[in-house]
PDB file of N, CA and C in Angstrom:
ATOM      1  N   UNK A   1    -161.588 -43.719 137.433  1.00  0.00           N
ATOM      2  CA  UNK A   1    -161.161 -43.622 136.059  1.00  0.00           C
ATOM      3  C   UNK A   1    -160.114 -42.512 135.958  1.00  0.00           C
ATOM      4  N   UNK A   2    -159.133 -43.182 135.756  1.00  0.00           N
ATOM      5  CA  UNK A   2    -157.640 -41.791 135.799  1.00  0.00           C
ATOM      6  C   UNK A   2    -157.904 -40.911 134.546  1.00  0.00           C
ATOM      7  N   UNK A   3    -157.958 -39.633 134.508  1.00  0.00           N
ATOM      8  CA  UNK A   3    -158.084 -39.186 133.575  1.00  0.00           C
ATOM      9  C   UNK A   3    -156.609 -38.940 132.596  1.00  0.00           C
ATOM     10  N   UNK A   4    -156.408 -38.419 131.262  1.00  0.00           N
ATOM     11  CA  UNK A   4    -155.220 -37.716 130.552  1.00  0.00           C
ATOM     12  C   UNK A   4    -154.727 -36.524 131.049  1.00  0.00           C
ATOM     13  N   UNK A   5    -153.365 -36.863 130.888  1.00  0.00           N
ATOM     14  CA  UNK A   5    -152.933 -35.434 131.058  1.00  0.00           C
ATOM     15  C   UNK A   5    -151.802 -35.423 132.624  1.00  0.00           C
ATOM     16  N   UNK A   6    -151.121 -34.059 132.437  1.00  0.00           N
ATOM     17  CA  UNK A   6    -150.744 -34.053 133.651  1.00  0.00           C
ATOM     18  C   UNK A   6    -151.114 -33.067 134.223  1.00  0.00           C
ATOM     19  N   UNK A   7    -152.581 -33.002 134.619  1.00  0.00           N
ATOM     20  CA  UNK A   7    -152.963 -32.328 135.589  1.00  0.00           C
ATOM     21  C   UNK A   7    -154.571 -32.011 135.056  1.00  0.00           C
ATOM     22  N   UNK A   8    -155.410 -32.120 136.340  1.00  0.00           N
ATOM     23  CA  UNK A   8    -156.914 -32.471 135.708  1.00  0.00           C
ATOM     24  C   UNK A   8    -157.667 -30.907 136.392  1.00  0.00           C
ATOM     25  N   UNK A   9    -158.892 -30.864 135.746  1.00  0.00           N
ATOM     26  CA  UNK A   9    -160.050 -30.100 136.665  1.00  0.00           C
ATOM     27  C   UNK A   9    -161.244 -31.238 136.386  1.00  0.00           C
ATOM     28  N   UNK A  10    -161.644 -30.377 137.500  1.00  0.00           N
ATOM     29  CA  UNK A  10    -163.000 -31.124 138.154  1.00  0.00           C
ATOM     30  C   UNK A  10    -164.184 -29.800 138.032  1.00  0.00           C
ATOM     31  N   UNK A  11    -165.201 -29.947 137.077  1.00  0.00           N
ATOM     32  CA  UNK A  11    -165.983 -28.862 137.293  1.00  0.00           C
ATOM     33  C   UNK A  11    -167.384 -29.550 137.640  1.00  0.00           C
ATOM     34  N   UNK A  12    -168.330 -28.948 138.301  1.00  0.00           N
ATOM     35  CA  UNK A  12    -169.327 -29.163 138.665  1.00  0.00           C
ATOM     36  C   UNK A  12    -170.541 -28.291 138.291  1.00  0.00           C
ATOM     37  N   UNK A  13    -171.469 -28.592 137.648  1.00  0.00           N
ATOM     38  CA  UNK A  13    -172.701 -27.842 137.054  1.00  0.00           C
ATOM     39  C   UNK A  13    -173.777 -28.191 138.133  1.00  0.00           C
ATOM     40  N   UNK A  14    -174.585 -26.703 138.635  1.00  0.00           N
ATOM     41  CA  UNK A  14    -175.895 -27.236 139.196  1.00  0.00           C
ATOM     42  C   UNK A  14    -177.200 -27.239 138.254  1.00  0.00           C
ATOM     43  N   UNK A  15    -176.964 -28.912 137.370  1.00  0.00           N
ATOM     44  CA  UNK A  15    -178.016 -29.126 136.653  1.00  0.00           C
ATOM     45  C   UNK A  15    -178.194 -30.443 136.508  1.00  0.00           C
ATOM     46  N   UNK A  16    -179.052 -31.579 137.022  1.00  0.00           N
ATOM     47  CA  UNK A  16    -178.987 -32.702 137.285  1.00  0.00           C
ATOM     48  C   UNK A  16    -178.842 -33.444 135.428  1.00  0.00           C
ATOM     49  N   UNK A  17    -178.546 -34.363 135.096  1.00  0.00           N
ATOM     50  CA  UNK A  17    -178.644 -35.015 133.495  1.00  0.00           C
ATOM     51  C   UNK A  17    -179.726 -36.068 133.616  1.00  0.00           C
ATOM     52  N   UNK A  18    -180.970 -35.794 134.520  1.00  0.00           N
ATOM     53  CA  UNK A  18    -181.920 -36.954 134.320  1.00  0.00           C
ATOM     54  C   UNK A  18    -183.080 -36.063 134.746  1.00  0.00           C
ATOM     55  N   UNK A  19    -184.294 -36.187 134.465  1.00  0.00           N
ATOM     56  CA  UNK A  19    -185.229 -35.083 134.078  1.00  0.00           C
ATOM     57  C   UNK A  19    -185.898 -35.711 135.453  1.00  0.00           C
ATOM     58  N   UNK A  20    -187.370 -35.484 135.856  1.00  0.00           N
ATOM     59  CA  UNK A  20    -188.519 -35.463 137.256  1.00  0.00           C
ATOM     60  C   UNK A  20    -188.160 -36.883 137.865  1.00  0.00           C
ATOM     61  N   UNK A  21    -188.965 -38.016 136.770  1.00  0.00           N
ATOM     62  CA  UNK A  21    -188.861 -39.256 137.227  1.00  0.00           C
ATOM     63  C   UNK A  21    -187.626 -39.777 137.426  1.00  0.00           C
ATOM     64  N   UNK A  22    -186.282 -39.412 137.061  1.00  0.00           N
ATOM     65  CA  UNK A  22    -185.109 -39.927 137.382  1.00  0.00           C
ATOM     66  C   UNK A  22    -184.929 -40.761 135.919  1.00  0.00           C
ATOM     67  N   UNK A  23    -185.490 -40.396 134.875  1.00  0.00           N
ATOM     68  CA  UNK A  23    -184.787 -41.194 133.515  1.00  0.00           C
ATOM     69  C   UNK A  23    -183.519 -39.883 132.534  1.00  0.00           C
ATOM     70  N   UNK A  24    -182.480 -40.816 132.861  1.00  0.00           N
ATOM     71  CA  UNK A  24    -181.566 -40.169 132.005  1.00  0.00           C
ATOM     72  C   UNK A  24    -181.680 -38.723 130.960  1.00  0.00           C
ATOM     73  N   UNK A  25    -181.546 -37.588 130.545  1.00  0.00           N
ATOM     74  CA  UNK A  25    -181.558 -36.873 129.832  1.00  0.00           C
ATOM     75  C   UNK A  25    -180.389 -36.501 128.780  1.00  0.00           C
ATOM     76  N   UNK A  26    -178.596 -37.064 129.345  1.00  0.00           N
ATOM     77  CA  UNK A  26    -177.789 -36.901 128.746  1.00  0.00           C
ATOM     78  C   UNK A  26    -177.237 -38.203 128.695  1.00  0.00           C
ATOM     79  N   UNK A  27    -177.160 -38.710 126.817  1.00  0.00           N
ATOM     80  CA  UNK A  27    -176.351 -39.989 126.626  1.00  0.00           C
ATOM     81  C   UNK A  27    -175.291 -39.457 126.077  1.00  0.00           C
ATOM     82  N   UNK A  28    -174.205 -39.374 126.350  1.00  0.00           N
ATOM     83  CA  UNK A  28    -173.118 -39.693 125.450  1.00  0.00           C
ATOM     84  C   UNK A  28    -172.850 -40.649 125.231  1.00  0.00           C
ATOM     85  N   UNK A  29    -171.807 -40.763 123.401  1.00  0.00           N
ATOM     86  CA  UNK A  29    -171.577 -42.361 123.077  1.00  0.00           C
ATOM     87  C   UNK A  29    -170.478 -42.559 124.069  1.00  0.00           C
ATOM     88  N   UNK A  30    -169.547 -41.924 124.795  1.00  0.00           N
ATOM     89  CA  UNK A  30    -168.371 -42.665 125.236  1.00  0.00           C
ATOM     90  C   UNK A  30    -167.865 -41.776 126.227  1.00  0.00           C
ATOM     91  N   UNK A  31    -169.034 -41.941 127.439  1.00  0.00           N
ATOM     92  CA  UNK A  31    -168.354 -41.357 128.721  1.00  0.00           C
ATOM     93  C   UNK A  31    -167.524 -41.133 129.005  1.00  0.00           C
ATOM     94  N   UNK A  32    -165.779 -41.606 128.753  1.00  0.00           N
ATOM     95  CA  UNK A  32    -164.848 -41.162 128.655  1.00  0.00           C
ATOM     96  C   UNK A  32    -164.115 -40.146 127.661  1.00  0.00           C
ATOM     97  N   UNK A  33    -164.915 -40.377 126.421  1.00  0.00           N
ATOM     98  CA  UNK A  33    -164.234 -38.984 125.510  1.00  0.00           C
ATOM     99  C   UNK A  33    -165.527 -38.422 125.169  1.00  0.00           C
ATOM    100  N   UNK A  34    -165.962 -37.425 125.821  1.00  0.00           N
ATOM    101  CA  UNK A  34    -167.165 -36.435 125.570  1.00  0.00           C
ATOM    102  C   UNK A  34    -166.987 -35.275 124.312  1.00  0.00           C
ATOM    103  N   UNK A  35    -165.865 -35.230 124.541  1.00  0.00           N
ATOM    104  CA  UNK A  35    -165.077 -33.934 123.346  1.00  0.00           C
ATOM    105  C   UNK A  35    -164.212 -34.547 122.461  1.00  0.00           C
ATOM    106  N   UNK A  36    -163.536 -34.636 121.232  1.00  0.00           N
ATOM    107  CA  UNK A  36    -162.911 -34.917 120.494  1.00  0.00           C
ATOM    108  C   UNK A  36    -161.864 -34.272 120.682  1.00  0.00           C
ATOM    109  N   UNK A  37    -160.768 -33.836 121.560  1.00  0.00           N
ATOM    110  CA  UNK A  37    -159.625 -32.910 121.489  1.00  0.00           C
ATOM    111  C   UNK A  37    -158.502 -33.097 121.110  1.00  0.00           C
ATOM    112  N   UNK A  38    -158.248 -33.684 120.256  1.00  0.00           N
ATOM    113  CA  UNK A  38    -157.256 -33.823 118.729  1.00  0.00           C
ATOM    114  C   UNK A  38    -156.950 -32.538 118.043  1.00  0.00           C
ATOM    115  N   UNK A  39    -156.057 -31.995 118.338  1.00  0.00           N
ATOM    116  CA  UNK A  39    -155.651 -30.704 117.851  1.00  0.00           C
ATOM    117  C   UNK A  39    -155.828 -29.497 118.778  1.00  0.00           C
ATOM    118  N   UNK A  40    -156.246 -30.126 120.010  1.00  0.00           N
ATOM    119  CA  UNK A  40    -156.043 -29.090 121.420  1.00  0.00           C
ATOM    120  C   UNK A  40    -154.622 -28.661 121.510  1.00  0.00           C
ATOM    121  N   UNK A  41    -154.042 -27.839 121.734  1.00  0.00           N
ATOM    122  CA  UNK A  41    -152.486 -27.856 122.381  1.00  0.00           C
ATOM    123  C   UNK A  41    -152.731 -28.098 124.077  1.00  0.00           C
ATOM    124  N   UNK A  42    -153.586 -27.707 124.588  1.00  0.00           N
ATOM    125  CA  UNK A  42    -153.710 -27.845 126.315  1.00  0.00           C
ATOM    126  C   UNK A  42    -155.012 -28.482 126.828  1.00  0.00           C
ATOM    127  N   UNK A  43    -155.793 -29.054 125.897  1.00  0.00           N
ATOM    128  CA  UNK A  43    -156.835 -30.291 126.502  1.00  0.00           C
ATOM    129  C   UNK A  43    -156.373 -31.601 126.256  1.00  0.00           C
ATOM    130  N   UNK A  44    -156.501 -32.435 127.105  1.00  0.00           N
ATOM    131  CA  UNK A  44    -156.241 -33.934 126.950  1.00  0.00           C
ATOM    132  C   UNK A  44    -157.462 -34.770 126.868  1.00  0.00           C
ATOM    133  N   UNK A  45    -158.225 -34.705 127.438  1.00  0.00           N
ATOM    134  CA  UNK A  45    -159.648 -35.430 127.444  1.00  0.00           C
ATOM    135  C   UNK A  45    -160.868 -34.772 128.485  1.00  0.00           C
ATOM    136  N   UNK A  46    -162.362 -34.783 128.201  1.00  0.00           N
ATOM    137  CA  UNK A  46    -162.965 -34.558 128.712  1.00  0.00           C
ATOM    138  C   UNK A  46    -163.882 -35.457 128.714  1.00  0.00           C
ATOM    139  N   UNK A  47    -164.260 -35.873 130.185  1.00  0.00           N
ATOM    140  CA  UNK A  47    -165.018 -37.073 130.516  1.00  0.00           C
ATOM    141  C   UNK A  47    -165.890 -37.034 131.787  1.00  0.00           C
ATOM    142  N   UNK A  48    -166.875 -37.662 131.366  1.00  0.00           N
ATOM    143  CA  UNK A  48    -168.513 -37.875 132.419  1.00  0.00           C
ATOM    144  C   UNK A  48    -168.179 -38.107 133.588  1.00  0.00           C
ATOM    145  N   UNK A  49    -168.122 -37.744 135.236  1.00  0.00           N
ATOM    146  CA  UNK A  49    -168.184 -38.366 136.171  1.00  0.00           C
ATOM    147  C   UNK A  49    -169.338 -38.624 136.808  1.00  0.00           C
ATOM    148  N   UNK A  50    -170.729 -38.295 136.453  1.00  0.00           N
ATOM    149  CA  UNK A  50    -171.449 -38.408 137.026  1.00  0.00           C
ATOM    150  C   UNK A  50    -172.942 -37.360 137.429  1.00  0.00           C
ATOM    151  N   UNK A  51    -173.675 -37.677 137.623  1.00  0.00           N
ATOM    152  CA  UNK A  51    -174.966 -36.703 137.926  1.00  0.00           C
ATOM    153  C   UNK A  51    -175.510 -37.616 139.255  1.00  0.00           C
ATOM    154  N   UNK A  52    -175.714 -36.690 140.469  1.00  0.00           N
ATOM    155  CA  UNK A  52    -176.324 -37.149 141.700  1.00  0.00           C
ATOM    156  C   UNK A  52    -176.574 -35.278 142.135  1.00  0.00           C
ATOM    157  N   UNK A  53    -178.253 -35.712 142.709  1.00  0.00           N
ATOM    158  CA  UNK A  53    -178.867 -34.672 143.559  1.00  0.00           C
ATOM    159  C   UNK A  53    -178.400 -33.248 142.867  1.00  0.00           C
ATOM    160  N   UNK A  54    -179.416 -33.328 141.719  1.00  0.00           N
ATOM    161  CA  UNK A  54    -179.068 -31.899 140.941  1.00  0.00           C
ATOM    162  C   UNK A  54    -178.021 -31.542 140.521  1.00  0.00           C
ATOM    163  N   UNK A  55    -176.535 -32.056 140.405  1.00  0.00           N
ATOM    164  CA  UNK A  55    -175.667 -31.918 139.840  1.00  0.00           C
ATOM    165  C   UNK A  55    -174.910 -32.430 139.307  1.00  0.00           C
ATOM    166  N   UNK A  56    -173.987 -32.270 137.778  1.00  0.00           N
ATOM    167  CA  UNK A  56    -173.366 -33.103 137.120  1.00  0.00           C
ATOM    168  C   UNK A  56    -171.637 -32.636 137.298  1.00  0.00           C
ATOM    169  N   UNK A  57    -171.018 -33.847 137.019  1.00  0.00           N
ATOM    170  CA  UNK A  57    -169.518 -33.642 137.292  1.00  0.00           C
ATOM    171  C   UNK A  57    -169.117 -34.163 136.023  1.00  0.00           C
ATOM    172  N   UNK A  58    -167.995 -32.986 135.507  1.00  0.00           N
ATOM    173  CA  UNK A  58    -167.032 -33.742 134.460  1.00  0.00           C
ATOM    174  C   UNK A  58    -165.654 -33.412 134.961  1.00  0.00           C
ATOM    175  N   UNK A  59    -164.728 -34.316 133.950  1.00  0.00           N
ATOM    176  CA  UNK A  59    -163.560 -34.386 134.856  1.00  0.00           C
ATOM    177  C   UNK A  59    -162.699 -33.946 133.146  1.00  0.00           C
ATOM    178  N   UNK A  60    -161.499 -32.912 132.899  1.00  0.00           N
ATOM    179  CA  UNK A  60    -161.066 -32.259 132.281  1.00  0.00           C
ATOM    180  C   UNK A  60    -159.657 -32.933 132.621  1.00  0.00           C
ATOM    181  N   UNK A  61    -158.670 -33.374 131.777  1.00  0.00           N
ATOM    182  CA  UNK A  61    -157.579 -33.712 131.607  1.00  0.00           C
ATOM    183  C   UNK A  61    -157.178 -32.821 130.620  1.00  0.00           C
ATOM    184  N   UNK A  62    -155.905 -31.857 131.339  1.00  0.00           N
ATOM    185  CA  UNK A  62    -155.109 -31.246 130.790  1.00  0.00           C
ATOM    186  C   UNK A  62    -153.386 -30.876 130.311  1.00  0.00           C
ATOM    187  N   UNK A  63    -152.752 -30.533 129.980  1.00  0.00           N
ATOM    188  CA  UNK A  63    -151.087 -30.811 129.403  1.00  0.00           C
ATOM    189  C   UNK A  63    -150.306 -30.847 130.549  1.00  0.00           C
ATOM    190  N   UNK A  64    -150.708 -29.670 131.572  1.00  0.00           N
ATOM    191  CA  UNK A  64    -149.713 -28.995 132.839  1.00  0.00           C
ATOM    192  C   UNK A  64    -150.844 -28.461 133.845  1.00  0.00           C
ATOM    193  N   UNK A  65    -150.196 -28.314 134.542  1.00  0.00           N
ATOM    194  CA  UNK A  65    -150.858 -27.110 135.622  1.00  0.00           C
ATOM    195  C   UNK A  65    -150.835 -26.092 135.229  1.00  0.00           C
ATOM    196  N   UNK A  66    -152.085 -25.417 134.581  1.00  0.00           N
ATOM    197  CA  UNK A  66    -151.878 -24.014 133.766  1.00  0.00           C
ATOM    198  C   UNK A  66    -152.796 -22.990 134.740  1.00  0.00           C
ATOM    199  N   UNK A  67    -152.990 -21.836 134.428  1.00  0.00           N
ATOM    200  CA  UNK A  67    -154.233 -21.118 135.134  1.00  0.00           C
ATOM    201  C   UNK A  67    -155.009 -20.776 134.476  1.00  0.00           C
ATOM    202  N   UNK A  68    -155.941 -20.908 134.749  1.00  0.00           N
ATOM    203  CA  UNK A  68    -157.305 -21.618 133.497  1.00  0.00           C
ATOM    204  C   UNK A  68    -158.514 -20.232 134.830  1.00  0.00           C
ATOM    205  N   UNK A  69    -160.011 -20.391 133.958  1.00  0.00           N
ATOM    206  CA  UNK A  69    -160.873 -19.696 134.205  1.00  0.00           C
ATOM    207  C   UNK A  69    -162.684 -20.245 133.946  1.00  0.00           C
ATOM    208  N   UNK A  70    -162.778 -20.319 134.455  1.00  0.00           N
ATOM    209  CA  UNK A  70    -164.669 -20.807 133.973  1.00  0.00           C
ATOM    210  C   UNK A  70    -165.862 -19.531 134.410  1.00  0.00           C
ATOM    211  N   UNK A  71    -166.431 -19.672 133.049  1.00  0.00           N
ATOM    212  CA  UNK A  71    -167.424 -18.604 133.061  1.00  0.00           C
ATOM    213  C   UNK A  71    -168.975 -19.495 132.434  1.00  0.00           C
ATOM    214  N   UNK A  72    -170.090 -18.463 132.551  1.00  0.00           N
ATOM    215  CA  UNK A  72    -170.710 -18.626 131.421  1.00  0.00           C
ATOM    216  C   UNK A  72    -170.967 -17.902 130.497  1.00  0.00           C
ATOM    217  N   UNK A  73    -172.104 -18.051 129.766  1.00  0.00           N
ATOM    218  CA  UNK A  73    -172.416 -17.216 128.509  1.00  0.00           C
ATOM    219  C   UNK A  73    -173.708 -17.221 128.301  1.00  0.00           C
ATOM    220  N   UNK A  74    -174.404 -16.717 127.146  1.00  0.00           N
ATOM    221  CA  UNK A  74    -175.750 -16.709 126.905  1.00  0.00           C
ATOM    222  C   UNK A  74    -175.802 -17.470 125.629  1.00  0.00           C
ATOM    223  N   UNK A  75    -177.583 -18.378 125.610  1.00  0.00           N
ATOM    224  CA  UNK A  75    -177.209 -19.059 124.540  1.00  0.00           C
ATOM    225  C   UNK A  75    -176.282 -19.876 124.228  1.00  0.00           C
ATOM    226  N   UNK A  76    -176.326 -20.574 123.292  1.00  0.00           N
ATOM    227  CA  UNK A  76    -176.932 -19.630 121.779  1.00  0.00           C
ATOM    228  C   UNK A  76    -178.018 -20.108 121.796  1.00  0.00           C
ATOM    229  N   UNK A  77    -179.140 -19.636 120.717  1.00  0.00           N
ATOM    230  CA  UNK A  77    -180.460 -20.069 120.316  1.00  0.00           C
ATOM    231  C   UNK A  77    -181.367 -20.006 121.804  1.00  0.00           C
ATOM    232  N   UNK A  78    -181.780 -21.430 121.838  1.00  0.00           N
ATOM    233  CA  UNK A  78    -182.613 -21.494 123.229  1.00  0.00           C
ATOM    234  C   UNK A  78    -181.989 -21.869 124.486  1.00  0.00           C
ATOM    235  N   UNK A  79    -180.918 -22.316 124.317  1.00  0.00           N
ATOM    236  CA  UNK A  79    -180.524 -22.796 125.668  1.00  0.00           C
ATOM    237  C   UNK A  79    -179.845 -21.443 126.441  1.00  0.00           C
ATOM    238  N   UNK A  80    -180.063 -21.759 127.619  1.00  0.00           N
ATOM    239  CA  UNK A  80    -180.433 -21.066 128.618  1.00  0.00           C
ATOM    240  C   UNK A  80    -178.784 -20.395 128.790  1.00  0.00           C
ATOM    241  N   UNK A  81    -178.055 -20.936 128.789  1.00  0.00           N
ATOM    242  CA  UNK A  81    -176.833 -20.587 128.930  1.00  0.00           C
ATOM    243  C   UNK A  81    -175.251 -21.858 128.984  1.00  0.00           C
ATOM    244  N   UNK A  82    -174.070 -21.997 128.858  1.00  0.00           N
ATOM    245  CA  UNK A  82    -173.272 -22.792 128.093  1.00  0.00           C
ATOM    246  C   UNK A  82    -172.145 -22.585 129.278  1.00  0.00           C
ATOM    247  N   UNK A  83    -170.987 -23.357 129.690  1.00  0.00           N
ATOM    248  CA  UNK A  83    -170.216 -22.978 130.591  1.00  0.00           C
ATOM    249  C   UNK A  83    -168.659 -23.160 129.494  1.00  0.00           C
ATOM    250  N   UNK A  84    -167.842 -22.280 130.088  1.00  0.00           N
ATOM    251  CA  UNK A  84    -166.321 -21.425 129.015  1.00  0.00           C
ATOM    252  C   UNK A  84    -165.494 -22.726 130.350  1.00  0.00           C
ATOM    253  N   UNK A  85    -164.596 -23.006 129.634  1.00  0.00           N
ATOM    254  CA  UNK A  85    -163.397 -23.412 130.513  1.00  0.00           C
ATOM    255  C   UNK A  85    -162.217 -22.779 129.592  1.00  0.00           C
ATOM    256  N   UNK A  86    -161.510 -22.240 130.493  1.00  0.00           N
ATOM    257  CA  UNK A  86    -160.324 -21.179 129.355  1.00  0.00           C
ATOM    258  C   UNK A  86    -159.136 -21.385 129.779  1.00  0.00           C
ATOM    259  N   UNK A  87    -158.453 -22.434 129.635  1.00  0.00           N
ATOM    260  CA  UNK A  87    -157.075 -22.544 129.860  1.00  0.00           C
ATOM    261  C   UNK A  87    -156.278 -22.205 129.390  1.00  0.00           C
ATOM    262  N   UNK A  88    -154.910 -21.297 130.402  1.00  0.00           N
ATOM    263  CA  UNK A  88    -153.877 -20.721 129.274  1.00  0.00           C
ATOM    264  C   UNK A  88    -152.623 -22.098 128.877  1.00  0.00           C
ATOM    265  N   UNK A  89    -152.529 -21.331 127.711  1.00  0.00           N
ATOM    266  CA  UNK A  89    -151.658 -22.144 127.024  1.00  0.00           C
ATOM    267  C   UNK A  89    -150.114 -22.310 127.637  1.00  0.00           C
ATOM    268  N   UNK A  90    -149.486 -21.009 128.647  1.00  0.00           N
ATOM    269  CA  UNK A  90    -148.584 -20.694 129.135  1.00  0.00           C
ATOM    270  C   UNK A  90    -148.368 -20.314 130.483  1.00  0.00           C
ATOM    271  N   UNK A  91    -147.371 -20.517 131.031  1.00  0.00           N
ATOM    272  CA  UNK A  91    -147.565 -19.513 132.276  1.00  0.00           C
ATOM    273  C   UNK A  91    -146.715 -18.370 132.018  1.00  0.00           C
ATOM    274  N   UNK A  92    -146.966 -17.112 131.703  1.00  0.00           N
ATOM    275  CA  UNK A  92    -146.579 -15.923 131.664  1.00  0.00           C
ATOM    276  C   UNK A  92    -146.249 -15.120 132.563  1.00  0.00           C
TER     277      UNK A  92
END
């Protein structure tokens, strides 16, 4: 599935999307647009590639080849923690 954009990331979470027995835990309505990014200046689409052996893949379509950063965070509320993708808008 080609993603948007001219130029993609690939991030990988170690957290499987299907719980003990192997039944699904994450539905999105539309595996290909997970995010709404209409009014991004430097996201193009973000989309599902997949969950195998504890880990999930999404695939990030972006404007350019920018230099971008991934972190996490705490929270909010109960969840355990949230992952940052921070792309610059420029190359400076």
């Amino acid at each position: 599935m080609p993603l948007r954009g001219g130029a993609y990331l690939q991030f990988i979470v170690q957290a499987p999307a299907y719980d003990r027995h192997g039944n699904q835990t994450y539905r999105p309505a539309n595996y290909r647009e997970l995010v709404n990014v209409n009014g991004y200046q430097t996201f193009r689409q973000v989309a599902w590639a997949g969950s195998f052996e504890g880990q999930t893949t999404f695939g990030v379509g972006v404007r350019a080849r920018l230099p971008f950063r991934v972190f996490t965070l705490d929270g909010p509320g109960d969840y355990h923690s949230r992952v940052v993708i921070d792309v610059a808008h420029y190359w400076h």
